[in-house]
Structure formats: structure tokens, C-alpha cells
PDB file of N, CA and C in Angstrom:
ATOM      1  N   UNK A   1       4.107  27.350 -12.592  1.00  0.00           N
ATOM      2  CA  UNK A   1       3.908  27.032 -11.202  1.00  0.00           C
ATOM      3  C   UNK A   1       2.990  25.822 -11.109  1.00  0.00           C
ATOM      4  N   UNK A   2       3.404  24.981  -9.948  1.00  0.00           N
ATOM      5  CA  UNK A   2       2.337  23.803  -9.826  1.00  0.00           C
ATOM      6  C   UNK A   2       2.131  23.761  -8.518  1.00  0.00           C
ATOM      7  N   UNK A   3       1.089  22.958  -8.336  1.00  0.00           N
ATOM      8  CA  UNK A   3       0.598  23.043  -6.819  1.00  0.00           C
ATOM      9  C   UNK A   3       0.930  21.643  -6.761  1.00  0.00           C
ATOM     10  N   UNK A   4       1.985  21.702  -5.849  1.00  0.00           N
ATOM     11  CA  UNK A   4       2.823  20.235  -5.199  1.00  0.00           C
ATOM     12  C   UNK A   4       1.152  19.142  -4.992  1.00  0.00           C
ATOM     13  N   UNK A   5       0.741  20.050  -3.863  1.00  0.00           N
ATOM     14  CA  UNK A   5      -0.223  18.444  -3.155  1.00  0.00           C
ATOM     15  C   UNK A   5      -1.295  18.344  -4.492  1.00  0.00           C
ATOM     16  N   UNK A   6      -1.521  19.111  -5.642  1.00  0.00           N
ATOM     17  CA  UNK A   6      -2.499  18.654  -6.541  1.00  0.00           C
ATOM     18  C   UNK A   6      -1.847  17.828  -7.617  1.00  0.00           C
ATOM     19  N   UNK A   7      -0.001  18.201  -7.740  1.00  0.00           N
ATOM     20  CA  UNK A   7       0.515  16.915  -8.223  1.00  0.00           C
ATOM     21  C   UNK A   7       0.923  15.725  -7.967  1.00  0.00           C
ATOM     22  N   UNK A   8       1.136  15.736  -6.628  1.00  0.00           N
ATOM     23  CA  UNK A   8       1.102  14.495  -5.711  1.00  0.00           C
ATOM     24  C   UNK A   8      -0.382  13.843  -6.210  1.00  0.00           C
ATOM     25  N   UNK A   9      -1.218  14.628  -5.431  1.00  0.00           N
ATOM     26  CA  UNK A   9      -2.711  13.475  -5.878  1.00  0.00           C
ATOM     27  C   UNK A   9      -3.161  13.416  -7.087  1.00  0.00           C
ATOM     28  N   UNK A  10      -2.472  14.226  -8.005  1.00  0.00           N
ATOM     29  CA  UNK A  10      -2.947  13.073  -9.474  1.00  0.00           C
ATOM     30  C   UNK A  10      -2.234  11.883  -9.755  1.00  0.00           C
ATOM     31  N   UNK A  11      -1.315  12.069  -9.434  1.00  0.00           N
ATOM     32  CA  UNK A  11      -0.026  11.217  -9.771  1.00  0.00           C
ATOM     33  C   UNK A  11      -0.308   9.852  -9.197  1.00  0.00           C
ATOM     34  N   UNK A  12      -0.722   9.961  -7.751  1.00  0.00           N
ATOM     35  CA  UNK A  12      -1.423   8.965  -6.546  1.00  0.00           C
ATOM     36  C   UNK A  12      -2.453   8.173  -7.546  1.00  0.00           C
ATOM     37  N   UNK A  13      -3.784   9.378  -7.895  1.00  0.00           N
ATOM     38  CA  UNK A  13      -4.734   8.834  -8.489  1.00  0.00           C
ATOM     39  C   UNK A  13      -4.500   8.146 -10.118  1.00  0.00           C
ATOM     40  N   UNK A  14      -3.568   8.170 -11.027  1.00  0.00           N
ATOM     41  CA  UNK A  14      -3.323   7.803 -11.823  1.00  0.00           C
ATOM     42  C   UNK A  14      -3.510   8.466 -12.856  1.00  0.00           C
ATOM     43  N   UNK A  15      -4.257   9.952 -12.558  1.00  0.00           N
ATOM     44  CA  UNK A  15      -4.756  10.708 -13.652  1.00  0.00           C
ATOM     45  C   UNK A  15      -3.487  11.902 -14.461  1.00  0.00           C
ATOM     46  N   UNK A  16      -2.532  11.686 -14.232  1.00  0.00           N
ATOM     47  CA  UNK A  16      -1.181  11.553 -14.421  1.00  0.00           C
ATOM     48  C   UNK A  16      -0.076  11.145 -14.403  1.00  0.00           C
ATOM     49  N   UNK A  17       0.409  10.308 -15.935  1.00  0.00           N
ATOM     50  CA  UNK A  17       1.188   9.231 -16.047  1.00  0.00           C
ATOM     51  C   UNK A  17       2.532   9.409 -15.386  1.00  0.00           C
ATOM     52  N   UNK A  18       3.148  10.834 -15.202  1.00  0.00           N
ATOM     53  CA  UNK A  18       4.439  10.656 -14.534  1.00  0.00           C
ATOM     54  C   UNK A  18       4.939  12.503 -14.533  1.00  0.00           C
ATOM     55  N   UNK A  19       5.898  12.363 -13.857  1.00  0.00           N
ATOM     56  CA  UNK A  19       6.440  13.865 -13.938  1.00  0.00           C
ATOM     57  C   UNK A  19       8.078  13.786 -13.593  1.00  0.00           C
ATOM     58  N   UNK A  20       8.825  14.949 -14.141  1.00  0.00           N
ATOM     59  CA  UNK A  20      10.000  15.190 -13.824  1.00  0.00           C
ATOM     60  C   UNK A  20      10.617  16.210 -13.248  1.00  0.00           C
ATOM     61  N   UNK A  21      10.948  16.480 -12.464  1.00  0.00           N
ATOM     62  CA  UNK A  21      11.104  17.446 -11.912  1.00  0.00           C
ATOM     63  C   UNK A  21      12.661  17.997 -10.732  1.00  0.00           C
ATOM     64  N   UNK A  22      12.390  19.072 -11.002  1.00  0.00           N
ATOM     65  CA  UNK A  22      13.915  19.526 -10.481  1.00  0.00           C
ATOM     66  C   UNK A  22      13.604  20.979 -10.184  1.00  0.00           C
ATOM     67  N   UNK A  23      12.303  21.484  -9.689  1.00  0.00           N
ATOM     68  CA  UNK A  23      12.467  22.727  -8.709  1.00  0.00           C
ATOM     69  C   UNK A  23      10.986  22.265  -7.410  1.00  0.00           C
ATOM     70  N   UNK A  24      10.792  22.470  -6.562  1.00  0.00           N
ATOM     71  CA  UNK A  24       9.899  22.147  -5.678  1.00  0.00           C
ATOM     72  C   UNK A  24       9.995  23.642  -4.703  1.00  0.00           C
ATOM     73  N   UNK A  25       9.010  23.743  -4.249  1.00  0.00           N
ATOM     74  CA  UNK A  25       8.186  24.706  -3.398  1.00  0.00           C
ATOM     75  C   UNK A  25       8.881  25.058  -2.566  1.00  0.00           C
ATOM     76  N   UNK A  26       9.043  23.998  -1.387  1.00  0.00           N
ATOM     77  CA  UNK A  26      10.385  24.011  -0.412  1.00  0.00           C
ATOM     78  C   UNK A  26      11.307  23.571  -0.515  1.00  0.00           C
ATOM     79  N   UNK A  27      11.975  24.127  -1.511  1.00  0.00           N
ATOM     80  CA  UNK A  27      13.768  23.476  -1.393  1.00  0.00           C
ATOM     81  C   UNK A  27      14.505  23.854  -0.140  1.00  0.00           C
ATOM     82  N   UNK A  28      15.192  22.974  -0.107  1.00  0.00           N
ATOM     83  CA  UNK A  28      15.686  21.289  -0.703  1.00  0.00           C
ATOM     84  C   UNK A  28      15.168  20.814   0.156  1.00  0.00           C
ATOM     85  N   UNK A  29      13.639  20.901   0.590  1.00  0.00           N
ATOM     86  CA  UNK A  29      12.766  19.770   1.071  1.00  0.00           C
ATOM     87  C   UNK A  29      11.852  19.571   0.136  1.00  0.00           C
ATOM     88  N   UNK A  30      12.329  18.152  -0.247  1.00  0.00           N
ATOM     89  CA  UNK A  30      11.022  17.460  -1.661  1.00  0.00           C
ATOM     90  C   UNK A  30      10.010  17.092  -0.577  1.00  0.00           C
ATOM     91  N   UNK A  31       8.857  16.830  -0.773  1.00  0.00           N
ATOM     92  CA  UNK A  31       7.943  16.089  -0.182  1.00  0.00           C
ATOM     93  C   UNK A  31       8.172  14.483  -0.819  1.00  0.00           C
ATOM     94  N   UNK A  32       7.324  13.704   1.004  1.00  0.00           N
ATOM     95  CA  UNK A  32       8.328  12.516   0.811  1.00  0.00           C
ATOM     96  C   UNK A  32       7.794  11.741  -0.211  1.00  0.00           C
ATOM     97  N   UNK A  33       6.282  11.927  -0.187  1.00  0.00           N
ATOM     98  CA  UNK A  33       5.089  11.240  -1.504  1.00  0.00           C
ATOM     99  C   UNK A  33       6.350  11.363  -2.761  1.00  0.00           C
ATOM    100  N   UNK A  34       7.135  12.019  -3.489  1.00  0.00           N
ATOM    101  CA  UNK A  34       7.220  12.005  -4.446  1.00  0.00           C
ATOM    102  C   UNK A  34       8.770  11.057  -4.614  1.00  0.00           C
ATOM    103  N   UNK A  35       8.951  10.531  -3.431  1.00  0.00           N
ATOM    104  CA  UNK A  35      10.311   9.796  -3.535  1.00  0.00           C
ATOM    105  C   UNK A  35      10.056   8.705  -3.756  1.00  0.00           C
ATOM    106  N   UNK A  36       8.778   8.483  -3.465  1.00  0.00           N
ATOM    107  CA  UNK A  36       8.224   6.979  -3.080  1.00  0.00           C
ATOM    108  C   UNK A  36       7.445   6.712  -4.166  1.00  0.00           C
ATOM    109  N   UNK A  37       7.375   7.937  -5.528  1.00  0.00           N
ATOM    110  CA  UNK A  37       6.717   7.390  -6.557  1.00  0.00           C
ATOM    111  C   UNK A  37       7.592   6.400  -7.626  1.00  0.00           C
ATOM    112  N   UNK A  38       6.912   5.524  -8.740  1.00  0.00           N
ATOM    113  CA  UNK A  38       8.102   5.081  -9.585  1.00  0.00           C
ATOM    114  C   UNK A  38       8.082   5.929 -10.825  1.00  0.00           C
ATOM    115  N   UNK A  39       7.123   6.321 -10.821  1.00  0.00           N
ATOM    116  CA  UNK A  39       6.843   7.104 -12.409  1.00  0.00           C
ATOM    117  C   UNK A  39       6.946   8.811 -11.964  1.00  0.00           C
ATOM    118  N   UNK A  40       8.055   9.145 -11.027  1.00  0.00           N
ATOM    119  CA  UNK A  40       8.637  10.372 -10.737  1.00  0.00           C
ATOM    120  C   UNK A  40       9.879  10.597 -10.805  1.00  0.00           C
ATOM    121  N   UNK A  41      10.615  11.057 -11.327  1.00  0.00           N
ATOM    122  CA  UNK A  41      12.222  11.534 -11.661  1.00  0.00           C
ATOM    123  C   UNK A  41      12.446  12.500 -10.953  1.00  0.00           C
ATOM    124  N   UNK A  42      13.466  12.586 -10.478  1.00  0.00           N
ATOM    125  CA  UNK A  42      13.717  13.574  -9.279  1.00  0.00           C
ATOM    126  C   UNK A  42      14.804  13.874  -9.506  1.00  0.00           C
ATOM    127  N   UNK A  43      15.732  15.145  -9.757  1.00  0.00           N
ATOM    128  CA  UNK A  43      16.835  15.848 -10.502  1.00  0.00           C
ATOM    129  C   UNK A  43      17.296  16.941  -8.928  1.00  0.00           C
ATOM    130  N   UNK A  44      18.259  17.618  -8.690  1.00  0.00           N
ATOM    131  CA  UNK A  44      18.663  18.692  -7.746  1.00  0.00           C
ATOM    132  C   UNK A  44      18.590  19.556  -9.162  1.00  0.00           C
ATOM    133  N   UNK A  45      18.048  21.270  -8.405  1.00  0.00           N
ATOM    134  CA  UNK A  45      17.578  22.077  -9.222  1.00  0.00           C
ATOM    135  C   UNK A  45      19.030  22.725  -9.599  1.00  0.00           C
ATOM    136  N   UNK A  46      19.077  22.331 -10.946  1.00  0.00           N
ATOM    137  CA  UNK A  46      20.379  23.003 -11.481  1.00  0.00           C
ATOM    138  C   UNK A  46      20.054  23.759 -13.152  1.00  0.00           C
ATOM    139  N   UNK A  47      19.568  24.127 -13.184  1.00  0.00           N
ATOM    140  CA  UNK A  47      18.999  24.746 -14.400  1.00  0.00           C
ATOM    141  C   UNK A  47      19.517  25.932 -14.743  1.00  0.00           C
ATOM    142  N   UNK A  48      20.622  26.477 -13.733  1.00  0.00           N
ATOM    143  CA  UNK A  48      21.224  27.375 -14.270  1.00  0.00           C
ATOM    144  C   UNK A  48      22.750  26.636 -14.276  1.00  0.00           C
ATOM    145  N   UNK A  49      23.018  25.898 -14.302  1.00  0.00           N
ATOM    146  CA  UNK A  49      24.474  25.346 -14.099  1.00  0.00           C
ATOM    147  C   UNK A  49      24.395  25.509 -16.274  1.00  0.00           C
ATOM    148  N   UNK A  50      24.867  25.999 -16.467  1.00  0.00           N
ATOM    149  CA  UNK A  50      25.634  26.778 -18.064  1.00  0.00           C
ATOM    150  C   UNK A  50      26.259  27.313 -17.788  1.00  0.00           C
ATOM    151  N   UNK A  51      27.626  27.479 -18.604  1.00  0.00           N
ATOM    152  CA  UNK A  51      28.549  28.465 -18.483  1.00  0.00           C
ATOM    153  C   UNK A  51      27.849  29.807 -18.722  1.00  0.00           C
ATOM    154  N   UNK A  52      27.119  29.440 -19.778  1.00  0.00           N
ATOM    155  CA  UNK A  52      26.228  31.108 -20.732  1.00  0.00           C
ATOM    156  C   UNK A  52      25.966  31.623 -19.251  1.00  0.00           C
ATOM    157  N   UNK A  53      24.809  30.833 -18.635  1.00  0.00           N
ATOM    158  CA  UNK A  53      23.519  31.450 -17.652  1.00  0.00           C
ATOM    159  C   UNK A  53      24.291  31.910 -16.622  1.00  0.00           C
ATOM    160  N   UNK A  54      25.270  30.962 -16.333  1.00  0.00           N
ATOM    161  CA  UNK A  54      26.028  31.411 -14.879  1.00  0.00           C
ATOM    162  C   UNK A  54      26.971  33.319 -15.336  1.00  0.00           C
ATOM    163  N   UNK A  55      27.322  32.974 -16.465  1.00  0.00           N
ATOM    164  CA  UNK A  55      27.878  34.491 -16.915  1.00  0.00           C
ATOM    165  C   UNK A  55      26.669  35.469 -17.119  1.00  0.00           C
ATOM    166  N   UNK A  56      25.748  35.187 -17.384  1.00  0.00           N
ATOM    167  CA  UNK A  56      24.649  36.378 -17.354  1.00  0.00           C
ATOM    168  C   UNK A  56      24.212  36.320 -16.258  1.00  0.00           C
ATOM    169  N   UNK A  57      24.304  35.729 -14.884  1.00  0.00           N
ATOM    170  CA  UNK A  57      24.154  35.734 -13.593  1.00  0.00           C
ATOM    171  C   UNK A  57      24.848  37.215 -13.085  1.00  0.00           C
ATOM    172  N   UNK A  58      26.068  36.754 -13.528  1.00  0.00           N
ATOM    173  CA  UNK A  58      27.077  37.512 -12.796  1.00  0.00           C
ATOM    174  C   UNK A  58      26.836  38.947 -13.502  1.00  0.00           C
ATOM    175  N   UNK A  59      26.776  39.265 -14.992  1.00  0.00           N
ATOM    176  CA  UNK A  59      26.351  40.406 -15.496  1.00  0.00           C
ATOM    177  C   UNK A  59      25.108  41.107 -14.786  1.00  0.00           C
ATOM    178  N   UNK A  60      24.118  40.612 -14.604  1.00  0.00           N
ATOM    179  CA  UNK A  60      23.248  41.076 -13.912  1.00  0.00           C
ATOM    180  C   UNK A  60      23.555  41.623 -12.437  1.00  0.00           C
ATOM    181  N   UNK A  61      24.066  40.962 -11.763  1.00  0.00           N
ATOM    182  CA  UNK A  61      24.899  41.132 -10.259  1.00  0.00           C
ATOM    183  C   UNK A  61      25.374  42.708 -10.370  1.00  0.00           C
ATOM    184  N   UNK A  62      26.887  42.447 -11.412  1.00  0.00           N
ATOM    185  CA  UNK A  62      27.335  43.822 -11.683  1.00  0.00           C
ATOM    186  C   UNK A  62      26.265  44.858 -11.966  1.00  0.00           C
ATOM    187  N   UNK A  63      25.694  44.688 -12.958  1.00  0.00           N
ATOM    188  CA  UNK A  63      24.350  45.857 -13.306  1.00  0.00           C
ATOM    189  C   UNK A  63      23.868  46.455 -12.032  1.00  0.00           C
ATOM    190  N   UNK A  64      23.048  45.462 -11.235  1.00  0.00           N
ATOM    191  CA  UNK A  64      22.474  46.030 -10.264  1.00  0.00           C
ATOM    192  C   UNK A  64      23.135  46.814  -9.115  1.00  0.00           C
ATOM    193  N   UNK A  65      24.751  46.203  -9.026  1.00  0.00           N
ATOM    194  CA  UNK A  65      25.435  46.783  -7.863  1.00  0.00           C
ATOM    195  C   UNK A  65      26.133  48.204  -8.590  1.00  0.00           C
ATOM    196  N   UNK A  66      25.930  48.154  -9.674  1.00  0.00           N
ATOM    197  CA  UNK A  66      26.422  49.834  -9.852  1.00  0.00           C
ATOM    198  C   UNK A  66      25.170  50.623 -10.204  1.00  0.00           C
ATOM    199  N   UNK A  67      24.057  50.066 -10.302  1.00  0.00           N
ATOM    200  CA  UNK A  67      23.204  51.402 -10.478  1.00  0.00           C
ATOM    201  C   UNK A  67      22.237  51.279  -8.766  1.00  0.00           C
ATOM    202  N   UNK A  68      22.743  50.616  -7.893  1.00  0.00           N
ATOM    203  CA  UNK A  68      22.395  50.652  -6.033  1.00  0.00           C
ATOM    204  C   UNK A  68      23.403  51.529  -5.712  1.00  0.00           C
ATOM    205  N   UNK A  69      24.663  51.755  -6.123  1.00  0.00           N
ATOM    206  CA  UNK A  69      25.687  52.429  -5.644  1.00  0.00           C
ATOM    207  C   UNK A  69      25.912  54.170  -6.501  1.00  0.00           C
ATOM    208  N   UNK A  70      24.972  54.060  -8.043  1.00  0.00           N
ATOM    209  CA  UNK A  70      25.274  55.292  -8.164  1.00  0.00           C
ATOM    210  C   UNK A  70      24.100  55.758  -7.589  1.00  0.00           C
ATOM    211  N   UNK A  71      22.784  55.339  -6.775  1.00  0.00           N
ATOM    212  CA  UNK A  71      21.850  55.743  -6.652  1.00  0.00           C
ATOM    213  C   UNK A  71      20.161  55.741  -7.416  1.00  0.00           C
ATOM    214  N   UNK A  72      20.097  54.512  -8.191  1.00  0.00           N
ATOM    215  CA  UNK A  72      19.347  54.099  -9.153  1.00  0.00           C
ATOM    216  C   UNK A  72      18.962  52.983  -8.544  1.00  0.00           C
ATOM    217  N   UNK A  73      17.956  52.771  -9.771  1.00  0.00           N
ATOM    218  CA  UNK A  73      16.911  51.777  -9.377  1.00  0.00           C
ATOM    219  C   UNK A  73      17.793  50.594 -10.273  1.00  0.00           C
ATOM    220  N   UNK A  74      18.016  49.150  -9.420  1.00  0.00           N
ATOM    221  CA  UNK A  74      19.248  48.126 -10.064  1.00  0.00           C
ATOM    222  C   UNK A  74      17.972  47.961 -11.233  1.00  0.00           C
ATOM    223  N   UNK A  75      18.692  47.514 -12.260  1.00  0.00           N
ATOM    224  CA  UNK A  75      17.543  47.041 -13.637  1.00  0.00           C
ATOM    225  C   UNK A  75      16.926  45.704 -13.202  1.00  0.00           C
ATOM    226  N   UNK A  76      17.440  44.682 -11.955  1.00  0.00           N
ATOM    227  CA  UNK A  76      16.827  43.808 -12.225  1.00  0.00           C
ATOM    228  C   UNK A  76      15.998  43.759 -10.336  1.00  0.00           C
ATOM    229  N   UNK A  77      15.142  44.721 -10.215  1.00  0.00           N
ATOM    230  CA  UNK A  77      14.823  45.230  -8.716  1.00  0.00           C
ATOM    231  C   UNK A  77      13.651  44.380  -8.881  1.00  0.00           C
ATOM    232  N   UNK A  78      12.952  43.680  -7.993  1.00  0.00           N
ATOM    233  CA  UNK A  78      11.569  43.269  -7.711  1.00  0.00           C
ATOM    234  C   UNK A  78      10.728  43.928  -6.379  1.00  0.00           C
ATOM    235  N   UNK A  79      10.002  43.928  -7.062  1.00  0.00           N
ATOM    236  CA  UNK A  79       8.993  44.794  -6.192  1.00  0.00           C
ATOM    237  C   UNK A  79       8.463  44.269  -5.261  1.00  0.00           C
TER     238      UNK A  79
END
């Protein structure tokens, strides 16, 4: 986890040479400071786009919708 406005103002202040990034706080609102940097790379958050990840997506899906439907706790429940 990062705290957007404390990476904005290092980045501002120079006390960090650059960053890359492809998940932000409020998606899909980047803050505008970081469009306007040059030493910032800016990606749309796709980090699950794999065939693998996207199929263990869907495994998980199934998991949880048959143990909500036999009456169980889904394995992947957050509290």
C-alpha cells in the first residue's frame, strides 16, 4: 500500500527518482499530479489479465458459489 499524496510529494520534491504504476486508490481516477509527471509511467490496472490468473479467478467464483449455496462459509469470504 502507498499513500498517493506522500508519493506525489516525494516525487514533486525529488526525493524519489520515479515510479510505475498501475493500481491507484481511486480507480480509474488517477490523480492529475501524476500525469503531469515525466519520471511517472502510468499503465491501466491489468495485473490479472493471464490466462492462468483469469482461470483461477473463475475457480474461486465456483468455490465460493457452491459452498454460499450448500450453506457454508465461501473459502474465499472477507470479513
Amino acid at each position: 500500500m502507498v499513500d498517493e499524496a506522500a508519493l506525489i510529494a516525494a516525487l514533486a520534491e525529488g526525493r524519489l527518482g520515479g515510479a510505475g504504476l498501475d493500481v491507484f486508490a481511486d480507480e480509474p481516477r488517477v490523480p492529475e499530479a501524476l500525469w503531469s509527471m515525466e519520471q511517472v509511467v502510468l499503465q491501466p490496472h491489468r495485473a490479472s489479465a493471464t490466462l492462468e490468473t483469469r482461470a483461477d479467478m473463475g475457480d474461486v467464483l465456483v468455490a465460493n458459489l457452491t459452498a454460499h449455496f450448500a450453506g457454508q462459509i465461501p473459502p474465499a469470504a472477507v470479513a
